[in-house]
Each structure stands twice: as C-alpha cells, then as structure tokens.
C-alpha atoms as a PDB file:
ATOM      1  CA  UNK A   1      29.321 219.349 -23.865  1.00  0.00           C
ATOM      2  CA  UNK A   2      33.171 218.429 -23.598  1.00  0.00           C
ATOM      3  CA  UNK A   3      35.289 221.241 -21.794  1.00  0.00           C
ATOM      4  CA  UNK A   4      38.721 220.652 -20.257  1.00  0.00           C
ATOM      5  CA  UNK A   5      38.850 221.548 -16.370  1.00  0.00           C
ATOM      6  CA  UNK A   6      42.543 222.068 -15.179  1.00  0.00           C
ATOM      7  CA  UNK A   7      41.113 224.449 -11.807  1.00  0.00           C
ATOM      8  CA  UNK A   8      38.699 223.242  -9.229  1.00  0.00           C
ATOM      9  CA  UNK A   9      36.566 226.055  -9.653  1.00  0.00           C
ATOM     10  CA  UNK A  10      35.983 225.045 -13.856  1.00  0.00           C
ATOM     11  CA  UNK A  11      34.763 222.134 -12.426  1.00  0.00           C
ATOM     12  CA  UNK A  12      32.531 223.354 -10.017  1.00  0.00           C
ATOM     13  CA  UNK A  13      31.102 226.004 -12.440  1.00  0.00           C
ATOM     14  CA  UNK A  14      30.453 223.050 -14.876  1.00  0.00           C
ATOM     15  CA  UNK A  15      28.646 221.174 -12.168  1.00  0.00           C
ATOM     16  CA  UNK A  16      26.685 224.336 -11.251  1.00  0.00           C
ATOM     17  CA  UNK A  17      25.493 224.754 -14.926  1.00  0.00           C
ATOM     18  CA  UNK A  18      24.312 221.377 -15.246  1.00  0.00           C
ATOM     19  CA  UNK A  19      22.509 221.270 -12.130  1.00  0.00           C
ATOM     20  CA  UNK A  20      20.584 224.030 -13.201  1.00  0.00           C
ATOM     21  CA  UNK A  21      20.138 222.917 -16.303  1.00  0.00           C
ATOM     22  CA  UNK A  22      18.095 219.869 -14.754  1.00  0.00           C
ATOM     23  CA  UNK A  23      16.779 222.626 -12.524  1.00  0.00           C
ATOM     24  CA  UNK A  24      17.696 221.087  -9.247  1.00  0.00           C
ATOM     25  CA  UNK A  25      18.511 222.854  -6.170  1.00  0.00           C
ATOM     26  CA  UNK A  26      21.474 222.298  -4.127  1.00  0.00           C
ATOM     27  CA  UNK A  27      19.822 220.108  -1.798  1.00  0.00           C
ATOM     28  CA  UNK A  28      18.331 217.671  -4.143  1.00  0.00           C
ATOM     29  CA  UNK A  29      21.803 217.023  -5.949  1.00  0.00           C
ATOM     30  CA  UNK A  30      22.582 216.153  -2.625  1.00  0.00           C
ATOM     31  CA  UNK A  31      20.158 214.349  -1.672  1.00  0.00           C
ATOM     32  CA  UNK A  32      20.650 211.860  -5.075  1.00  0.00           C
ATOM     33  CA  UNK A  33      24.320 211.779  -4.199  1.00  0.00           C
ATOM     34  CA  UNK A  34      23.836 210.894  -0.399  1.00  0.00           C
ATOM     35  CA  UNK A  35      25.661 214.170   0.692  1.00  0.00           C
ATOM     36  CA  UNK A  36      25.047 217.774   2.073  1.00  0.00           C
ATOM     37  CA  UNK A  37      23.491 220.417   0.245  1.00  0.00           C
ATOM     38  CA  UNK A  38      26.699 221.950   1.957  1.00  0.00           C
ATOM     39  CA  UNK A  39      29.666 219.598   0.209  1.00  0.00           C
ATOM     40  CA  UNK A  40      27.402 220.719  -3.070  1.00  0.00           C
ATOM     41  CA  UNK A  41      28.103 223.859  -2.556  1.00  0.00           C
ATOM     42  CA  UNK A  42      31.563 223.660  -1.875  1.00  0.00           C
ATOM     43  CA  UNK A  43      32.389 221.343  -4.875  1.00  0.00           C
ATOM     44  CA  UNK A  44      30.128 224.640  -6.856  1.00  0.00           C
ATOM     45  CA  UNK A  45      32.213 226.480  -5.389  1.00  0.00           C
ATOM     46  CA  UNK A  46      35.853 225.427  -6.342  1.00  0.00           C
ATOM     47  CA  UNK A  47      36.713 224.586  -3.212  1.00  0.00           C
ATOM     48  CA  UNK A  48      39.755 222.203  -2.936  1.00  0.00           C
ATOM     49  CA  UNK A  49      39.644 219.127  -0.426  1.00  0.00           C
ATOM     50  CA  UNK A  50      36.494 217.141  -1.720  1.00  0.00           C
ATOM     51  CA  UNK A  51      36.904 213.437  -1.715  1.00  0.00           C
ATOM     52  CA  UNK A  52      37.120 211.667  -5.269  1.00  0.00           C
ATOM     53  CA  UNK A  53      34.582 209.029  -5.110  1.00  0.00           C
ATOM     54  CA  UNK A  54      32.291 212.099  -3.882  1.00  0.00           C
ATOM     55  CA  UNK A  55      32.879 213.745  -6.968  1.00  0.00           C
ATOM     56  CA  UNK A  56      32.585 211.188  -9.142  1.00  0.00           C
ATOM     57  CA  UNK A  57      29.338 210.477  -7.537  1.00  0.00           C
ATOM     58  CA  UNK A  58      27.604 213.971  -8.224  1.00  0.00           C
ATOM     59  CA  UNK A  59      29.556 214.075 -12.029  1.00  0.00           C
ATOM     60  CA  UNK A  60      27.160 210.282 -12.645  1.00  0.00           C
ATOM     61  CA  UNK A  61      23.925 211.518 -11.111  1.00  0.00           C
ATOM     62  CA  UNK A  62      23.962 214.576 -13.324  1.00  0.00           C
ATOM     63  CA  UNK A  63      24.236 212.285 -16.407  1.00  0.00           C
ATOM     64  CA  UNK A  64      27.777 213.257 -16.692  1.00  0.00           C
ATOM     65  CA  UNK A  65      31.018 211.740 -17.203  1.00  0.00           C
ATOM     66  CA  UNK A  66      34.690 212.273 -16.873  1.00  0.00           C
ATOM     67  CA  UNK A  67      36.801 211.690 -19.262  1.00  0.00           C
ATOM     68  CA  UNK A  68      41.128 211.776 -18.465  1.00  0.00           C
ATOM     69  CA  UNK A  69      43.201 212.917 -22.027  1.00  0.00           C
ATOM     70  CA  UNK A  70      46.774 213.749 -22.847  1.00  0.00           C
ATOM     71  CA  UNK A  71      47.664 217.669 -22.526  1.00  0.00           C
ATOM     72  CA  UNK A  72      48.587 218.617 -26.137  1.00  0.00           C
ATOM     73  CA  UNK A  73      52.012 219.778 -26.569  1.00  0.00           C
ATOM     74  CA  UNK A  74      53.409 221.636 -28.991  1.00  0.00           C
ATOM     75  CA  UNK A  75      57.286 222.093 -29.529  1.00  0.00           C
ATOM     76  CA  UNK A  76      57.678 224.737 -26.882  1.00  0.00           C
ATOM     77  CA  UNK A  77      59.589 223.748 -23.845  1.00  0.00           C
ATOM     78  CA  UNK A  78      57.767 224.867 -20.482  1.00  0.00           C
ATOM     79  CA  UNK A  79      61.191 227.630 -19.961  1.00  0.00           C
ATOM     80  CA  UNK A  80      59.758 228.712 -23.074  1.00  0.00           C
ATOM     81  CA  UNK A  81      56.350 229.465 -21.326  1.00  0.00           C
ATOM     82  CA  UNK A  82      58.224 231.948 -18.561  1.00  0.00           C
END
C-alpha cells in the first residue's frame, strides 16, 4: 500500500485501516506502542498535536513505514492554483 498523506486525518484513517486489518483494538496498538488506547484514538482520529517519535512508533509496530518524497510539480505557478 503506498498513499500520500498531506492532512492529519489521511494519516489517521490509514492507521485505522491497518489496525484493523491486523484486527487489533485500540488498546492493544497501544499497548505495543507503550501509549493510551486514548493517544490511539486521537492519532485515528486526525487530531493535530501528537508527538513525532509517538507516531513513528505506532507507523513501525503496524509493519509500516514512512516514506518522505518530492511534491510533483508541474509548470503551473501556485497564483495559477487561485
């Protein structure tokens, strides 16, 4: 699976999806990750503020990784855009 995430909430979807996928609850992601079944629900969730290395940490234990790539551009200037 390779999907680009821009929003916190694409993220958290694609967290969600694979979670279930390895049909775990909330609180056992957590509990592999060393957090709260409540910070796993907020990442789910979209929710802005969660620390990096936290992140990172439930993206590995889901067998996951992230991956950082150059936006494609085309010839467009962003005034173009609006």
């Amino acid at each position: 699976m390779q999907q680009i995430v821009r929003l916190p909430s694409q993220l958290g979807s694609i967290i969600q999806i694979e979670r279930l996928r390895q049909g775990l609850t909330q609180s056992e992601l957590a509990s592999r990750t060393g957090t709260q079944q409540k910070t796993i629900s907020s990442i789910e969730n979209g929710s802005e503020g969660t620390k990096l290395d936290t992140l990172l940490s439930v993206i590995a234990s889901l067998g996951l990784d992230m991956q950082i790539v150059l936006r494609k551009r085309d010839s467009k200037s962003i005034e173009d855009v609006f």
